[in-house]
C-alpha atoms as a PDB file:
ATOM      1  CA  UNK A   1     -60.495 -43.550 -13.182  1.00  0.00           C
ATOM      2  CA  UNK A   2     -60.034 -45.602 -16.040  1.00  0.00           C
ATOM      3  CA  UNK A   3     -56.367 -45.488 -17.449  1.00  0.00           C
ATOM      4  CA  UNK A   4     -55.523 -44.208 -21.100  1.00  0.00           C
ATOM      5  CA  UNK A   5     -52.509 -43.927 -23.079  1.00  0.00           C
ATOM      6  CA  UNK A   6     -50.351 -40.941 -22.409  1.00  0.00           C
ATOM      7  CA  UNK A   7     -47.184 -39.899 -24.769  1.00  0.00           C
ATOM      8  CA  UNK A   8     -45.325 -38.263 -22.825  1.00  0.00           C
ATOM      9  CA  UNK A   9     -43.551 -34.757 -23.914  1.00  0.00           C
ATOM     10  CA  UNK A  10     -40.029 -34.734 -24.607  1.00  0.00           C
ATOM     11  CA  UNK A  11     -39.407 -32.645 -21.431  1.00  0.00           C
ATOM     12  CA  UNK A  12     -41.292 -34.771 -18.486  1.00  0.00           C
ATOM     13  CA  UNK A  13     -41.180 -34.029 -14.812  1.00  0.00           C
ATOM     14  CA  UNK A  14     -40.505 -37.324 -12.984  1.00  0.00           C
ATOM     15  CA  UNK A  15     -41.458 -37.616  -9.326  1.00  0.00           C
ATOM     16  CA  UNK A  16     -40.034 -40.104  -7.682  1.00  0.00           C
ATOM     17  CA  UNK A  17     -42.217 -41.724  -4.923  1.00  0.00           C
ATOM     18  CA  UNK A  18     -41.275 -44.051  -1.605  1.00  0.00           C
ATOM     19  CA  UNK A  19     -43.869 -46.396  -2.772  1.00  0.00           C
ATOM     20  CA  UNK A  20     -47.101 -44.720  -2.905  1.00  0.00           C
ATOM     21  CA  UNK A  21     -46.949 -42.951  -6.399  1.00  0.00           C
ATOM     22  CA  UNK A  22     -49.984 -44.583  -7.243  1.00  0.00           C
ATOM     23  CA  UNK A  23     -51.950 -43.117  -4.497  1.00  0.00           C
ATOM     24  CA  UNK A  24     -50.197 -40.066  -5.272  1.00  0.00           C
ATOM     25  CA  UNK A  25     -51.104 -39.977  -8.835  1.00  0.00           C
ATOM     26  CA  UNK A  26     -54.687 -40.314  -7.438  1.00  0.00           C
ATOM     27  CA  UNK A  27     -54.663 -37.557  -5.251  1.00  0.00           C
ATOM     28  CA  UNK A  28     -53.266 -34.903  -7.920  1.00  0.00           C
ATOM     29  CA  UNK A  29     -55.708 -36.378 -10.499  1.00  0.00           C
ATOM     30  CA  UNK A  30     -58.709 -35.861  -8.180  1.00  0.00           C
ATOM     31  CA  UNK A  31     -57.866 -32.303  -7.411  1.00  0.00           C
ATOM     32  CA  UNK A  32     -57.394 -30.933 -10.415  1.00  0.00           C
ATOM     33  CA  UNK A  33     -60.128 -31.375 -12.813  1.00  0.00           C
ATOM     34  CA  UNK A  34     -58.118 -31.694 -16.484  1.00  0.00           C
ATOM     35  CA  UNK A  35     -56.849 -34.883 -15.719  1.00  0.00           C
ATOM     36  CA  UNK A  36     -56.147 -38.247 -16.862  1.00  0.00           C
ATOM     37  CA  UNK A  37     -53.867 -41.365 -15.688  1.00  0.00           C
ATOM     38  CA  UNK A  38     -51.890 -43.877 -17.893  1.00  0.00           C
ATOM     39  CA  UNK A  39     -51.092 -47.525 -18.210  1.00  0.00           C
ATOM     40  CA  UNK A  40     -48.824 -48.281 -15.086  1.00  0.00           C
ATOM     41  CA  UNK A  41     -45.389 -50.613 -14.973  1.00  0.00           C
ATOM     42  CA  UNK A  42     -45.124 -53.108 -12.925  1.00  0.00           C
ATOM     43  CA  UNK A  43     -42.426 -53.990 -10.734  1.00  0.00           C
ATOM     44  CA  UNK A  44     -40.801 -57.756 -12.200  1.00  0.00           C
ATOM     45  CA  UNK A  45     -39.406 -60.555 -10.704  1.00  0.00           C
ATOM     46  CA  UNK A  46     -36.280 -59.514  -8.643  1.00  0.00           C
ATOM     47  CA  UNK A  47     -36.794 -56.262  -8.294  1.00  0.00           C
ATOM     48  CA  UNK A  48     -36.706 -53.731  -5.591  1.00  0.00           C
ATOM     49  CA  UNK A  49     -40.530 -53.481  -4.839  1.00  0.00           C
ATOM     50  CA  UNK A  50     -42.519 -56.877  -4.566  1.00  0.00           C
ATOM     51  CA  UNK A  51     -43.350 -58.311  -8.041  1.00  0.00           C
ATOM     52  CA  UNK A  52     -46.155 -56.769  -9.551  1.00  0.00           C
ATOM     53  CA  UNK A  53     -46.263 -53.803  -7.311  1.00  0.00           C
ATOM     54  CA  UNK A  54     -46.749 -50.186  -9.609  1.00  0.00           C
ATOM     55  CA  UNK A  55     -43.079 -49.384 -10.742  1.00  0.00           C
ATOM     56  CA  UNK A  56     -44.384 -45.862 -13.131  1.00  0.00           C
ATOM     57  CA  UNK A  57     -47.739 -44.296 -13.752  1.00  0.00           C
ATOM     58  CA  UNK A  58     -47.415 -41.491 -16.509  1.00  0.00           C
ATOM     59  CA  UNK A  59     -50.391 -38.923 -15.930  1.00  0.00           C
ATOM     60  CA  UNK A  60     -51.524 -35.599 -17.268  1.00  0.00           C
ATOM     61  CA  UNK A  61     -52.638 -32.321 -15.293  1.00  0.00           C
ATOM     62  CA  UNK A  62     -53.641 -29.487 -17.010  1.00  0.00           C
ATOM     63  CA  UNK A  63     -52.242 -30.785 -19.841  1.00  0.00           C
ATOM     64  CA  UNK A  64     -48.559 -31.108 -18.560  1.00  0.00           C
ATOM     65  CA  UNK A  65     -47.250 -34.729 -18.776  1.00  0.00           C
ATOM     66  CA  UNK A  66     -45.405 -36.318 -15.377  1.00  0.00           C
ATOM     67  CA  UNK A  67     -44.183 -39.754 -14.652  1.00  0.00           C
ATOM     68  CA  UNK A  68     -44.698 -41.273 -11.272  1.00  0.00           C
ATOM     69  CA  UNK A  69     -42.199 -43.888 -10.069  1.00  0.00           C
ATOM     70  CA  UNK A  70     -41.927 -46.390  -7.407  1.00  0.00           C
ATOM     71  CA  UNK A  71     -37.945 -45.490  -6.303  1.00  0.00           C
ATOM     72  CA  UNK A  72     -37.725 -46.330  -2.716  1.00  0.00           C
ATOM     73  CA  UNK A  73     -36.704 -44.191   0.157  1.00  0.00           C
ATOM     74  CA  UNK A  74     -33.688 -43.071  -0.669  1.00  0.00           C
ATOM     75  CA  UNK A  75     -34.651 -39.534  -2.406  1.00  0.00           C
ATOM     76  CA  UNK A  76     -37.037 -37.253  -0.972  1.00  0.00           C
ATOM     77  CA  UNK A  77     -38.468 -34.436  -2.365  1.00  0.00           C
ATOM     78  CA  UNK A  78     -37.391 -30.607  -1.170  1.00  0.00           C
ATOM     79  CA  UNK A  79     -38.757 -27.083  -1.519  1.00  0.00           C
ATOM     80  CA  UNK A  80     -35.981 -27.150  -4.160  1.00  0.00           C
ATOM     81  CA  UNK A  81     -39.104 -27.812  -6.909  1.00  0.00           C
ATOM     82  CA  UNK A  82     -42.378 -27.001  -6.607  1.00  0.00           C
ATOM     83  CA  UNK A  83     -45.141 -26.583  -9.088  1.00  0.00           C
ATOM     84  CA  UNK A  84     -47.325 -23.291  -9.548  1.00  0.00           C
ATOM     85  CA  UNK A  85     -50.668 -23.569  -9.645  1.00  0.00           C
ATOM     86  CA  UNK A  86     -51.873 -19.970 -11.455  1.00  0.00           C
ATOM     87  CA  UNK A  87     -55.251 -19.453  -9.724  1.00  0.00           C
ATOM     88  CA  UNK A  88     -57.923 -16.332 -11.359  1.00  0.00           C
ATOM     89  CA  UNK A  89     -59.850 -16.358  -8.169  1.00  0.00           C
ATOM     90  CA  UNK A  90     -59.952 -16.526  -4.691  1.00  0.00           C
ATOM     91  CA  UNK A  91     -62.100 -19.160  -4.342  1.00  0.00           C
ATOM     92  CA  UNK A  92     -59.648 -21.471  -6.500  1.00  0.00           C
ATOM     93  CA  UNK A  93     -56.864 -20.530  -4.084  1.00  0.00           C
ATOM     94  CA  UNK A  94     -58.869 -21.203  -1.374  1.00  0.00           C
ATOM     95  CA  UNK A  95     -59.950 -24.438  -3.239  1.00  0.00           C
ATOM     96  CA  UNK A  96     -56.200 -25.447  -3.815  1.00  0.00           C
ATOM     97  CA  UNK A  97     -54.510 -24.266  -0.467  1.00  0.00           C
ATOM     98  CA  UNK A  98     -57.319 -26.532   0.712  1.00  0.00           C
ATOM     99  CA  UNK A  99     -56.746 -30.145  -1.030  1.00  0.00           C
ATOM    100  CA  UNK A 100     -53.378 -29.994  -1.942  1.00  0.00           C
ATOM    101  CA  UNK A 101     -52.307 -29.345   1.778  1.00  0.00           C
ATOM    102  CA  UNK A 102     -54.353 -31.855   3.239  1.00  0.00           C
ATOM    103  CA  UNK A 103     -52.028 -34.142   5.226  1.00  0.00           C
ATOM    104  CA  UNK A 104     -49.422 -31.883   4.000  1.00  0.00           C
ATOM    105  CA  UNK A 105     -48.904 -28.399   5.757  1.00  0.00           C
ATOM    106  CA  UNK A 106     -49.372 -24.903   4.577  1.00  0.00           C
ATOM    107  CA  UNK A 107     -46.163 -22.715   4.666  1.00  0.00           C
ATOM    108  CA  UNK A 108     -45.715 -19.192   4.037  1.00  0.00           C
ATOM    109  CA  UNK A 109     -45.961 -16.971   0.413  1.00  0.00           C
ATOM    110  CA  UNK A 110     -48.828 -19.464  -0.620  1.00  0.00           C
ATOM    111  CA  UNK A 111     -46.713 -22.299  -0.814  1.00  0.00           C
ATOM    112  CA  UNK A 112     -47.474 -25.953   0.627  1.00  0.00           C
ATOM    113  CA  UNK A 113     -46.511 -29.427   1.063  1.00  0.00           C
ATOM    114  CA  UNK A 114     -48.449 -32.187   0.131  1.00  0.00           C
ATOM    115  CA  UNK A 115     -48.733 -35.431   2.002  1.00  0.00           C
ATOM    116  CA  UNK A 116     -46.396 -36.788   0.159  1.00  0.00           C
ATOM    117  CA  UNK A 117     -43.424 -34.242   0.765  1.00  0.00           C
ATOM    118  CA  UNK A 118     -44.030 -32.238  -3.008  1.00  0.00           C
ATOM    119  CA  UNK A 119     -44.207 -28.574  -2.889  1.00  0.00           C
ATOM    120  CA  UNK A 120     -46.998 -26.511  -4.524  1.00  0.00           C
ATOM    121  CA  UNK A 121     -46.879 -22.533  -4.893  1.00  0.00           C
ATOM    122  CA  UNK A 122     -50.628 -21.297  -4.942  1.00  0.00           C
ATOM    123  CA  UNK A 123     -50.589 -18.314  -6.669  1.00  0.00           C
ATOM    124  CA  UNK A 124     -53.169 -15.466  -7.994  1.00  0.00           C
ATOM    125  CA  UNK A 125     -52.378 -15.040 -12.277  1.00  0.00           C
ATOM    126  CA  UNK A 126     -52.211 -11.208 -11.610  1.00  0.00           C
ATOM    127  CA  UNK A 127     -49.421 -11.044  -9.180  1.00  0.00           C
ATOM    128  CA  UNK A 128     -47.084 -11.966 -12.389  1.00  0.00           C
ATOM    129  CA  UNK A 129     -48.287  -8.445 -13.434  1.00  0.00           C
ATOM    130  CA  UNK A 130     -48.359  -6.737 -10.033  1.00  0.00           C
ATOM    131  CA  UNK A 131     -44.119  -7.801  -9.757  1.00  0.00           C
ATOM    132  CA  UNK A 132     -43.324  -6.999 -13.151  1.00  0.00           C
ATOM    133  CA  UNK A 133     -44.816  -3.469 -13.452  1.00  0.00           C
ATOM    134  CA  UNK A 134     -42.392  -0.603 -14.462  1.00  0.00           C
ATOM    135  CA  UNK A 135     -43.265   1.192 -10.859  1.00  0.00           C
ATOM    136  CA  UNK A 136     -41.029  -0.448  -8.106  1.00  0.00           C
ATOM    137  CA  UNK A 137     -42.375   0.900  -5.248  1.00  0.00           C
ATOM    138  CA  UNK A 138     -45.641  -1.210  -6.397  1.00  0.00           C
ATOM    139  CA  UNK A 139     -43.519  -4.427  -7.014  1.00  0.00           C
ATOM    140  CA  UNK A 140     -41.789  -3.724  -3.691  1.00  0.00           C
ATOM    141  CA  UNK A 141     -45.111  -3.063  -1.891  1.00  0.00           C
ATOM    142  CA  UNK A 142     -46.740  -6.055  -3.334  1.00  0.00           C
ATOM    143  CA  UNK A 143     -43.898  -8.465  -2.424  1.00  0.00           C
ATOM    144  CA  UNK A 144     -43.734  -6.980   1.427  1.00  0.00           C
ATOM    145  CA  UNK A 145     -47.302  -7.956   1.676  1.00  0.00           C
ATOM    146  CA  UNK A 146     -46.708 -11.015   0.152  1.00  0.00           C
ATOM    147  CA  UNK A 147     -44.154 -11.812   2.582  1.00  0.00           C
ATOM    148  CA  UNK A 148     -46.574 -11.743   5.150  1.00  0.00           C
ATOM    149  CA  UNK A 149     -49.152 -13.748   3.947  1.00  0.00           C
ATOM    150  CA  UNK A 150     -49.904 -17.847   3.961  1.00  0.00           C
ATOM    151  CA  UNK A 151     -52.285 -18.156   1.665  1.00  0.00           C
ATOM    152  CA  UNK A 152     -52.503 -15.459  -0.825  1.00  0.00           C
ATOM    153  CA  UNK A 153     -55.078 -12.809  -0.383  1.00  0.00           C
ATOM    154  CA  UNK A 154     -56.063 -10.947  -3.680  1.00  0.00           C
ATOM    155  CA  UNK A 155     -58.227  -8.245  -2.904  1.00  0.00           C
ATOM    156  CA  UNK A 156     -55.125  -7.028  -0.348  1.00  0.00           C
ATOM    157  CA  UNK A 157     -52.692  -7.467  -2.819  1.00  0.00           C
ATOM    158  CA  UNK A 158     -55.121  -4.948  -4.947  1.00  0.00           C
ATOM    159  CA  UNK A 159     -55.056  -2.703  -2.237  1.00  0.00           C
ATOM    160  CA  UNK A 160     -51.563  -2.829  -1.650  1.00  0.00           C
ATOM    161  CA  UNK A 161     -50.834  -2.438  -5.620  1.00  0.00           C
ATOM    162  CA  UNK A 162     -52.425   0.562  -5.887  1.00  0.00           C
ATOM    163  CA  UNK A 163     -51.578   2.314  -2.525  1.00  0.00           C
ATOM    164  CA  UNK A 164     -54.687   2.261  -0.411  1.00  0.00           C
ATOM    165  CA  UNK A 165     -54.581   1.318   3.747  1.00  0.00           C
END
């Protein structure tokens, strides 16, 4: 992918890799088709990675700006953070669940971890509508279900929304 110049917003997520941010910020890019990668920073003499090794790589996804860095081992990530990824259909959850948790592994609620430790939430666009609805036994049906899933199922959470077995 060839690398462009990104200005990044004034609010930027920075993810803070062991030493493979630049094979992360190829994975992420590959997934998700509204991307694009920056002009890296390299690592100078004296530094904490080898000289010339990637120290950041800004990239876009989806239009939101994020700055990979080099940092070492010190800092992992946790479940702390995690980005949602607002599906329409079940074929793009499928499609995410899929890529993003490959060499990763697939926890419960539709939430994953990559390979590289970051945590993704998988999520159907109308469930922000099914949990906000002025009925509470739907919310409160729809979230029980939810509890019980891995990956999200839509067509039950329809079901479930509206009261049917």
């Amino acid at each position: 992918m060839e690398s462009i110049k990104i200005n990044l917003n004034k609010i930027t997520p920075c993810l803070w890799f062991k030493g493979n941010a630049e094979e992360a910020v190829k994975f992420y890019t590959s997934i998700f088709k509204n991307s694009k990668i920056g002009k890296a920073t390299y690592h100078g003499k004296d530094a904490p990675f080898p000289e010339g090794t990637v120290l950041t790589i800004p990239f876009q996804i989806e239009g939101q700006d994020f700055l990979a860095l080099n940092g070492g081992p010190e800092f992992t990530f946790n479940e702390s953070v995690s980005f949602i990824v607002n599906c329409e259909t079940q074929q793009e959850i499928d499609k995410f669940m899929s890529k993003l948790s490959a060499g990763g592994s697939i926890q419960q609620c539709g939430w994953l971890k990559d390979r590289f430790g970051l945590s993704w939430q998988v999520v159907p666009k109308i469930l922000t509508e099914m949990l906000q609805t002025d009925d509470p036994a739907k919310s409160n049906r729809v979230l029980q279900a939810i509890m019980g899933m891995v990956k999200i199922d839509i067509e039950t959470l329809k079901r479930v929304y509206i009261n049917e077995k």
